[in-house]
C-alpha atoms as a PDB file:
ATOM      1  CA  UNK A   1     109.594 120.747 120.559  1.00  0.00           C
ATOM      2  CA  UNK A   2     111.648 118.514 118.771  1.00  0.00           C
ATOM      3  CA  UNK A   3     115.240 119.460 116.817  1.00  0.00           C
ATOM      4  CA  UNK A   4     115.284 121.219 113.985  1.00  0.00           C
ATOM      5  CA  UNK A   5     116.962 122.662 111.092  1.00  0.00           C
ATOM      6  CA  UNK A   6     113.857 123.974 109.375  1.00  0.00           C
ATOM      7  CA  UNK A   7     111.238 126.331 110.527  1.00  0.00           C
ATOM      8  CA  UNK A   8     108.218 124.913 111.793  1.00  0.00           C
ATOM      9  CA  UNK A   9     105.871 127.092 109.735  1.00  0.00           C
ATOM     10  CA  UNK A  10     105.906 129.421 106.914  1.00  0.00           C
ATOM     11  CA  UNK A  11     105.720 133.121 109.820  1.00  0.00           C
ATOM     12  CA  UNK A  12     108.928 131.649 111.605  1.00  0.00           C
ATOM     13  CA  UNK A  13     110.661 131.348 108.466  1.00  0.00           C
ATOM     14  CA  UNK A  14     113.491 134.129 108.947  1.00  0.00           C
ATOM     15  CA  UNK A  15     113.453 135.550 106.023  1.00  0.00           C
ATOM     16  CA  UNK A  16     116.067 138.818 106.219  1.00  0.00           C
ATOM     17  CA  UNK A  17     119.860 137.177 107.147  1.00  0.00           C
ATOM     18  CA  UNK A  18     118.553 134.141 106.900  1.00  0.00           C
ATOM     19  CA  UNK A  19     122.091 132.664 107.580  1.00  0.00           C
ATOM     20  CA  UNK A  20     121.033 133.673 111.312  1.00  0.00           C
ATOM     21  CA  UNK A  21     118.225 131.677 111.703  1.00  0.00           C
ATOM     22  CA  UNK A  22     118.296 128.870 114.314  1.00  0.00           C
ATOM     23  CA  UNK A  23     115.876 126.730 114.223  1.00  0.00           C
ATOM     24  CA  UNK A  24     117.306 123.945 117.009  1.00  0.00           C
ATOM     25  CA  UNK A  25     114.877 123.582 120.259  1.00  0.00           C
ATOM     26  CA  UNK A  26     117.720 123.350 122.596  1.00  0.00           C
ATOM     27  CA  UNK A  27     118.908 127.804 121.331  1.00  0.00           C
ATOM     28  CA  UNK A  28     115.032 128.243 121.512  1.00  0.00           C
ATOM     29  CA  UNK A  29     115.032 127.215 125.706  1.00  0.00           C
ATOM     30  CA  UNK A  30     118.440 128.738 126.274  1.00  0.00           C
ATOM     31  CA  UNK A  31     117.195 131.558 125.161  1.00  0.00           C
ATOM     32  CA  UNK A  32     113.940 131.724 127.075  1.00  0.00           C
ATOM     33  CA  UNK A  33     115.500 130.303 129.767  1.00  0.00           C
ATOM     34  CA  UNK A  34     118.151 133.185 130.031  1.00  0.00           C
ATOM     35  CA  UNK A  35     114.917 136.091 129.799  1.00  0.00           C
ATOM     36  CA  UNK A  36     113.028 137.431 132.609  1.00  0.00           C
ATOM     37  CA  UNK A  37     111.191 139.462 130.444  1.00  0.00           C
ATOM     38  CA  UNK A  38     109.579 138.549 127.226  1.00  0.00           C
ATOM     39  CA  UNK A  39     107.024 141.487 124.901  1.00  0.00           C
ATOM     40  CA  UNK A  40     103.906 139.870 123.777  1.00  0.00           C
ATOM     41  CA  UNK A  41     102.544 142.016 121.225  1.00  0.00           C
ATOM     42  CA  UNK A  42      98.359 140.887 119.988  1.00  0.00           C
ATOM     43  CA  UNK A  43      95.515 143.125 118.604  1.00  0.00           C
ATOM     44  CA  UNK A  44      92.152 144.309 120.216  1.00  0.00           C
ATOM     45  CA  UNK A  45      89.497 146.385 118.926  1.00  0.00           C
ATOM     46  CA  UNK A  46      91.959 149.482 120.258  1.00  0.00           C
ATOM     47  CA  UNK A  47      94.455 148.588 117.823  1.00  0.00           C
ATOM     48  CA  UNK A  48      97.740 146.393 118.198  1.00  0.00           C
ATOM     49  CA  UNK A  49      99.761 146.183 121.733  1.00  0.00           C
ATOM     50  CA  UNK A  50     103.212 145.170 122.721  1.00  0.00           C
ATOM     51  CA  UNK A  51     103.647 144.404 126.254  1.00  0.00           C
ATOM     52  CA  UNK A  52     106.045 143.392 128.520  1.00  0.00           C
ATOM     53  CA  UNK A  53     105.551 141.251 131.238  1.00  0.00           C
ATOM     54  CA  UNK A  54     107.663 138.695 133.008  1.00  0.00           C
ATOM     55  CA  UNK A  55     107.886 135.010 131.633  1.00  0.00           C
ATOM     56  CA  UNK A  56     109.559 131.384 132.257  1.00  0.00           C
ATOM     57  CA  UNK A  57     109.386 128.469 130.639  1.00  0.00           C
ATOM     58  CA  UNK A  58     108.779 124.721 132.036  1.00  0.00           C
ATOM     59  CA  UNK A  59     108.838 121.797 129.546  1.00  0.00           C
ATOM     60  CA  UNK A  60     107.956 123.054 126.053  1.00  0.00           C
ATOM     61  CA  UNK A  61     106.191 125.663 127.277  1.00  0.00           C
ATOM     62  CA  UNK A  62     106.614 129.740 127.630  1.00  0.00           C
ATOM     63  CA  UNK A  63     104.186 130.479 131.044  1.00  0.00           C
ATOM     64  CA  UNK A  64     102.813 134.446 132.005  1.00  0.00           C
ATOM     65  CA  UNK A  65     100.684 135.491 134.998  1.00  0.00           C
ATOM     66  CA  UNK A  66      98.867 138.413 136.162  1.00  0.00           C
ATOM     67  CA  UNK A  67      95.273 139.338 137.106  1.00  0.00           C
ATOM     68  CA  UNK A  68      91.868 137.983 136.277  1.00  0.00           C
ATOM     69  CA  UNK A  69      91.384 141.426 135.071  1.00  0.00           C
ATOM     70  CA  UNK A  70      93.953 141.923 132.570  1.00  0.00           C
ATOM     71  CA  UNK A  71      93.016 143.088 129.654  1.00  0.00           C
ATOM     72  CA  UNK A  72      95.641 141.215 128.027  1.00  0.00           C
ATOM     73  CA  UNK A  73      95.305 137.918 129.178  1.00  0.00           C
ATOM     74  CA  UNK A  74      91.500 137.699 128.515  1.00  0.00           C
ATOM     75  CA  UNK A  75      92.437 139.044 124.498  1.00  0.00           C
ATOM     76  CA  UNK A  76      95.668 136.296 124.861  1.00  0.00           C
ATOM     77  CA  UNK A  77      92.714 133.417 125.315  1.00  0.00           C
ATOM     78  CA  UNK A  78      90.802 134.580 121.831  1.00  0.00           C
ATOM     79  CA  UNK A  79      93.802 135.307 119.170  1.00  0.00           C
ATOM     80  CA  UNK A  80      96.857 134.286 118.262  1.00  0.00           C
ATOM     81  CA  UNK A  81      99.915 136.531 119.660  1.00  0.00           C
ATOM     82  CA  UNK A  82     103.730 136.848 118.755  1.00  0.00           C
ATOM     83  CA  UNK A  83     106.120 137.022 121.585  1.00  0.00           C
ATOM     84  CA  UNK A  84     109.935 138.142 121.691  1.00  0.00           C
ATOM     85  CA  UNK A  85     112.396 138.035 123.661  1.00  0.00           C
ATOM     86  CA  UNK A  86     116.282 139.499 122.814  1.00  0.00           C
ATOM     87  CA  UNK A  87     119.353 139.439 124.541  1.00  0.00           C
ATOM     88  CA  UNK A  88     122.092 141.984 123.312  1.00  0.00           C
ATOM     89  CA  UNK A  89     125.699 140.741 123.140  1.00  0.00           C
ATOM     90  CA  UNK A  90     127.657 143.301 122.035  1.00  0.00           C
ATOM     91  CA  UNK A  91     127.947 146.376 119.393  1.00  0.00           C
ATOM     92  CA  UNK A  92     129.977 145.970 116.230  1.00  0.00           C
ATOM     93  CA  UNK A  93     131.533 148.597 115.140  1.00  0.00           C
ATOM     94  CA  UNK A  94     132.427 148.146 111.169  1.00  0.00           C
ATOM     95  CA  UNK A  95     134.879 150.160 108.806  1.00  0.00           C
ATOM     96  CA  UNK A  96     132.027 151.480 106.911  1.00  0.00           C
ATOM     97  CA  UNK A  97     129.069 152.831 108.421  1.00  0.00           C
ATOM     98  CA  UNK A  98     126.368 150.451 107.161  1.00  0.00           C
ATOM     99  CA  UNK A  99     128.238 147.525 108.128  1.00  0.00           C
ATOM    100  CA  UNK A 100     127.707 148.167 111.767  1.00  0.00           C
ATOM    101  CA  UNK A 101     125.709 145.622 113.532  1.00  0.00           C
ATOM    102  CA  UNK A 102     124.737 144.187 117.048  1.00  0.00           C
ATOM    103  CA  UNK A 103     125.687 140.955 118.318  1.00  0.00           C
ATOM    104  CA  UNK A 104     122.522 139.227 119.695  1.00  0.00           C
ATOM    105  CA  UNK A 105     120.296 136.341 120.383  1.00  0.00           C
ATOM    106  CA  UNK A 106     116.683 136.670 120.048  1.00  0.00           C
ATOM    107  CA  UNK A 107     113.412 134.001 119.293  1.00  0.00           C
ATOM    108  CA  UNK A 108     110.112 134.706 118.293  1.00  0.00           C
ATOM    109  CA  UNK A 109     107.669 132.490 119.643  1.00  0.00           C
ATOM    110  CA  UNK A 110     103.872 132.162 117.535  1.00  0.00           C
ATOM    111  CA  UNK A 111     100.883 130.980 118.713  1.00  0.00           C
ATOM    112  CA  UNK A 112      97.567 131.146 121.039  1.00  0.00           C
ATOM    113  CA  UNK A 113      97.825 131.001 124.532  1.00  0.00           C
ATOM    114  CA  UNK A 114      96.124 128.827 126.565  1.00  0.00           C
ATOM    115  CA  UNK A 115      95.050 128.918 130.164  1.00  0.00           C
ATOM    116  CA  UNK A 116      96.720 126.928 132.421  1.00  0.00           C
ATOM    117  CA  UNK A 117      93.332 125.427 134.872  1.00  0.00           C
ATOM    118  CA  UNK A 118      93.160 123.770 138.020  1.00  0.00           C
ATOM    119  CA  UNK A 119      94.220 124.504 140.873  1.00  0.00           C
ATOM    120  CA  UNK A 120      97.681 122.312 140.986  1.00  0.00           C
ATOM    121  CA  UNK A 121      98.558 123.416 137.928  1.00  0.00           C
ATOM    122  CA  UNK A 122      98.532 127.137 138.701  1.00  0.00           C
ATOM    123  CA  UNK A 123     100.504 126.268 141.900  1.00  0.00           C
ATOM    124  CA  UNK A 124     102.936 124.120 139.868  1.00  0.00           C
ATOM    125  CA  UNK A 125     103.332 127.052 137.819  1.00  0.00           C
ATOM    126  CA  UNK A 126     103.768 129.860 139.657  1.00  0.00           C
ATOM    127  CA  UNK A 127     106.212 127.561 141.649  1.00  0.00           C
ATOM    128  CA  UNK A 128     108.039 126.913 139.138  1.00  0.00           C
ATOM    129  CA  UNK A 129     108.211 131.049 138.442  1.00  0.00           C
ATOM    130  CA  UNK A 130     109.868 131.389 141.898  1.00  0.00           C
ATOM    131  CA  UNK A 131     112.158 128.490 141.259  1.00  0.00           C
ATOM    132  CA  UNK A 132     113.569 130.575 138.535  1.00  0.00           C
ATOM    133  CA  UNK A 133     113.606 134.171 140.304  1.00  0.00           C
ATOM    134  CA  UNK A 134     115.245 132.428 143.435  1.00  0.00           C
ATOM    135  CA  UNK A 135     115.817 128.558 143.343  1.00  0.00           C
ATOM    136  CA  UNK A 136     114.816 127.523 147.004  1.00  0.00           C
ATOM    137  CA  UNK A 137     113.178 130.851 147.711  1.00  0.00           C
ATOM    138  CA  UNK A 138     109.702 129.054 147.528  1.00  0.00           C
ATOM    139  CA  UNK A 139     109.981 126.785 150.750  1.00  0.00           C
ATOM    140  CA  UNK A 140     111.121 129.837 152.355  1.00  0.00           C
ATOM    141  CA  UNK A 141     108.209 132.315 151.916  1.00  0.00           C
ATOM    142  CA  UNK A 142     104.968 132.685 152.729  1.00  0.00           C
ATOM    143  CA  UNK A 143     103.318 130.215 150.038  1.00  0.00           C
ATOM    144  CA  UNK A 144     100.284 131.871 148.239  1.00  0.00           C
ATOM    145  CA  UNK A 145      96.947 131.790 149.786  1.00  0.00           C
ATOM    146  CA  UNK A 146      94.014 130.520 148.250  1.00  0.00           C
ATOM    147  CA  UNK A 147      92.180 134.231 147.379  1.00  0.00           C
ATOM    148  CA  UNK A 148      95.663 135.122 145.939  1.00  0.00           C
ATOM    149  CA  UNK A 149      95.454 132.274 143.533  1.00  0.00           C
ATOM    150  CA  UNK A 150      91.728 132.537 142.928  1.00  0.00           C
ATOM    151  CA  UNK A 151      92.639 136.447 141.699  1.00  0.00           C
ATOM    152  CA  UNK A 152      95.366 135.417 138.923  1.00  0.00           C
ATOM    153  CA  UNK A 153      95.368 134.074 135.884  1.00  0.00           C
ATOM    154  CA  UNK A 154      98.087 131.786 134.668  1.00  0.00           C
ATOM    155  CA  UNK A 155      98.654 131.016 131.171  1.00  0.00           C
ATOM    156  CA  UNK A 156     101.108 129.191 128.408  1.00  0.00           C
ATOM    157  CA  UNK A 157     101.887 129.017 124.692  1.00  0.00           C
ATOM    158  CA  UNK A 158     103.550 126.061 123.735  1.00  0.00           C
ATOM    159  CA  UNK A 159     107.286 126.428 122.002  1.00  0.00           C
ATOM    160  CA  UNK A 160     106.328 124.386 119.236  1.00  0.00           C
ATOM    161  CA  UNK A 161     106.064 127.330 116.247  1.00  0.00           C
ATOM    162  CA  UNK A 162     109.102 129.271 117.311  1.00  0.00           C
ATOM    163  CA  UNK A 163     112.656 130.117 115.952  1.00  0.00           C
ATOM    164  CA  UNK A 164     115.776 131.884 117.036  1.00  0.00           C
ATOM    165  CA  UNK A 165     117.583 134.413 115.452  1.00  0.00           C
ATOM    166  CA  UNK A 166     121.651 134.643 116.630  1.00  0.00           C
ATOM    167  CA  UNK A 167     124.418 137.086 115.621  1.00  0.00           C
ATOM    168  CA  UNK A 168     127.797 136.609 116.912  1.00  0.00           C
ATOM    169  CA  UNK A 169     131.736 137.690 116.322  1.00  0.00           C
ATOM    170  CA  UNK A 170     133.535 140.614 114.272  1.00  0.00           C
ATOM    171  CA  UNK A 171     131.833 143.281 111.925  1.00  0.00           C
ATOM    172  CA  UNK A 172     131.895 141.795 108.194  1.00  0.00           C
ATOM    173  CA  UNK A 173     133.176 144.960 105.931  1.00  0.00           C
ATOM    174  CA  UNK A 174     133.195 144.758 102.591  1.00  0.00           C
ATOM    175  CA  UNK A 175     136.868 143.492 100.611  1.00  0.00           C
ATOM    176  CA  UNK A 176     136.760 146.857  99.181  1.00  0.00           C
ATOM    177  CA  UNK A 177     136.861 148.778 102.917  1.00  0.00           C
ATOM    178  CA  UNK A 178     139.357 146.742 105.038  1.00  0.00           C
ATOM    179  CA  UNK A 179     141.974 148.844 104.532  1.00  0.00           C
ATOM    180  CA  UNK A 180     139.845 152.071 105.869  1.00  0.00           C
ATOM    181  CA  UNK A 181     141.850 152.960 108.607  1.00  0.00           C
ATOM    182  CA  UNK A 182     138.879 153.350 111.543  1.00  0.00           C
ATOM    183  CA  UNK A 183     138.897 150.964 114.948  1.00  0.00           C
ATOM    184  CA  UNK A 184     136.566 147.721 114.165  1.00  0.00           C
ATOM    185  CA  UNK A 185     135.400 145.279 116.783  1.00  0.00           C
ATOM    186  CA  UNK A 186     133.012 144.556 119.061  1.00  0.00           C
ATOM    187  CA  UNK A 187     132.273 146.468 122.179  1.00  0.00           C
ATOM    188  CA  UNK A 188     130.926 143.455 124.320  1.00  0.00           C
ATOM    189  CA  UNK A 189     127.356 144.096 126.137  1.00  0.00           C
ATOM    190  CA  UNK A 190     126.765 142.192 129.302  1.00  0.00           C
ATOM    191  CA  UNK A 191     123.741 142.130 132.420  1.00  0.00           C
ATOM    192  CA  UNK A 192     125.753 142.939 135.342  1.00  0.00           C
ATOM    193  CA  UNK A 193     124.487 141.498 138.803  1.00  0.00           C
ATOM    194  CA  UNK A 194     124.863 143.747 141.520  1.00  0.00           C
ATOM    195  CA  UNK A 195     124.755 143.416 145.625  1.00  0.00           C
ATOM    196  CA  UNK A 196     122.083 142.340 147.355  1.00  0.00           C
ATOM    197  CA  UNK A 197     120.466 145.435 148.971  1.00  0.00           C
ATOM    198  CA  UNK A 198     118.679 144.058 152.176  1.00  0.00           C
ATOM    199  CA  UNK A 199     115.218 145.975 152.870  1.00  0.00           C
ATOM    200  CA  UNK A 200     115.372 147.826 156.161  1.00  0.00           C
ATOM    201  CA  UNK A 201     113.057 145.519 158.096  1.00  0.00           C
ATOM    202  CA  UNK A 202     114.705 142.569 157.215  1.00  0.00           C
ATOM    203  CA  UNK A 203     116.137 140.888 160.242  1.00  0.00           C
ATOM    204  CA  UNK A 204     117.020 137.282 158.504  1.00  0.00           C
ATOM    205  CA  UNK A 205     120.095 136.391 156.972  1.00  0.00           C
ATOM    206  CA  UNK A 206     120.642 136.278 153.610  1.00  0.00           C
ATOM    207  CA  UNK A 207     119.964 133.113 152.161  1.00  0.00           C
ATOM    208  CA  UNK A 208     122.199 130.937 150.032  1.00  0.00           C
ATOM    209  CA  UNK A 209     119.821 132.241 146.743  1.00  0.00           C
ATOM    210  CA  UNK A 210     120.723 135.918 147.910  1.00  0.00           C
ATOM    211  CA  UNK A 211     124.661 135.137 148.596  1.00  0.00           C
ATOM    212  CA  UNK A 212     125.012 133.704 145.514  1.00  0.00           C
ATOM    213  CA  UNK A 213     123.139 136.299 143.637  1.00  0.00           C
ATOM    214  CA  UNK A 214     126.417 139.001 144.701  1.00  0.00           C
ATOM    215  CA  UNK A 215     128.656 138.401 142.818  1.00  0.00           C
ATOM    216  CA  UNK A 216     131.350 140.625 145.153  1.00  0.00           C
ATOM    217  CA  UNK A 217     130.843 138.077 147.933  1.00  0.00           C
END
């Protein structure tokens, strides 16, 4: 995906606040790269779906997994799909009402999936999906077995046609309110890691992945 300061095609464009758009690979990965989650939303004969289901990226490309009977993935092969991801940042709080806002960062990713084959490929991958859950984790557990591969599908859409979308800092009011006398700011929004809650039957220490995950250590 190479640097950019236009959209790559005419359904990235961001059309409403355009002054937001951000077209750059290197917001696109951060993004992605900060998401454990992403919404894929396609259309079947049923209608039109949006659903979530956990993602990472390696290279240029955003990767999903599930099972060889998804419904989803087998539709994901045959049409083109939008995905999203958003992060909120914070709530801004305005003099006037309509000027409120949310701080955010959020890309939109179009394309068709494609499925990722071979053996090596799917192990690379789902490594790679581990890596990012728990870097190290992977030499530590029991590595996948060959029916467990053989019963999921692994799949990618490349990063190519995609484009962020990033709000940031104080409300805007309009010249004519700044002298309303309300509170105006932003009320900051933030994930929140919590401690590591060992299962019962666990007997092994916590590795350095786990340690650093608490953050009250």
């Amino acid at each position: 995906m190479p640097e950019s300061t236009a959209a790559p095609s005419a359904r990235t464009r961001v059309r409403r606040v355009a002054e937001l758009a951000d077209y750059s690979a290197a917001t696109v990965r951060a993004i992605v790269d900060d998401a454990y989650l992403c919404h894929i939303a396609f259309h079947d004969g049923s209608g039109s779906h949006n659903i979530p289901t956990a993602c990472w990226r390696a290279g240029e490309h955003l990767y999903i997994h599930g099972s060889n009977g998804s419904r989803m993935l087998k539709r994901l092969a045959e049409v083109d799909a939008c995905v999203g991801i958003t992060h909120l940042d914070g709530l801004v709080l305005a003099r006037s009402a309509f000027n409120h806002s949310m701080n955010y960062r959020s890309v939109m990713i179009y394309g068709r999936f494609e499925l990722v084959a071979g053996d090596a490929a799917k192990r690379a991958a789902m490594e790679a999906l581990m890596d990012k859950l728990a870097p190290g984790r992977q030499a530590q557990v029991r590595a996948g077995s060959d029916k467990e591969y053989a019963a999921t599908t692994v799949m990618r859409i490349a990063l190519a046609e995609a484009a962020a979308k990033v709000r940031s800092g104080p409300p805007r009011d309009d010249a004519d309110d700044m002298a309303h006398p309300v509170w105006a700011g932003v009320l900051p929004f933030a994930r929140v890691r919590g401690a590591a809650q060992a299962d019962a039957g666990s007997t092994a220490a916590a590795p350095a992945h786990v340690r650093a995950w608490d953050q009250s250590a």
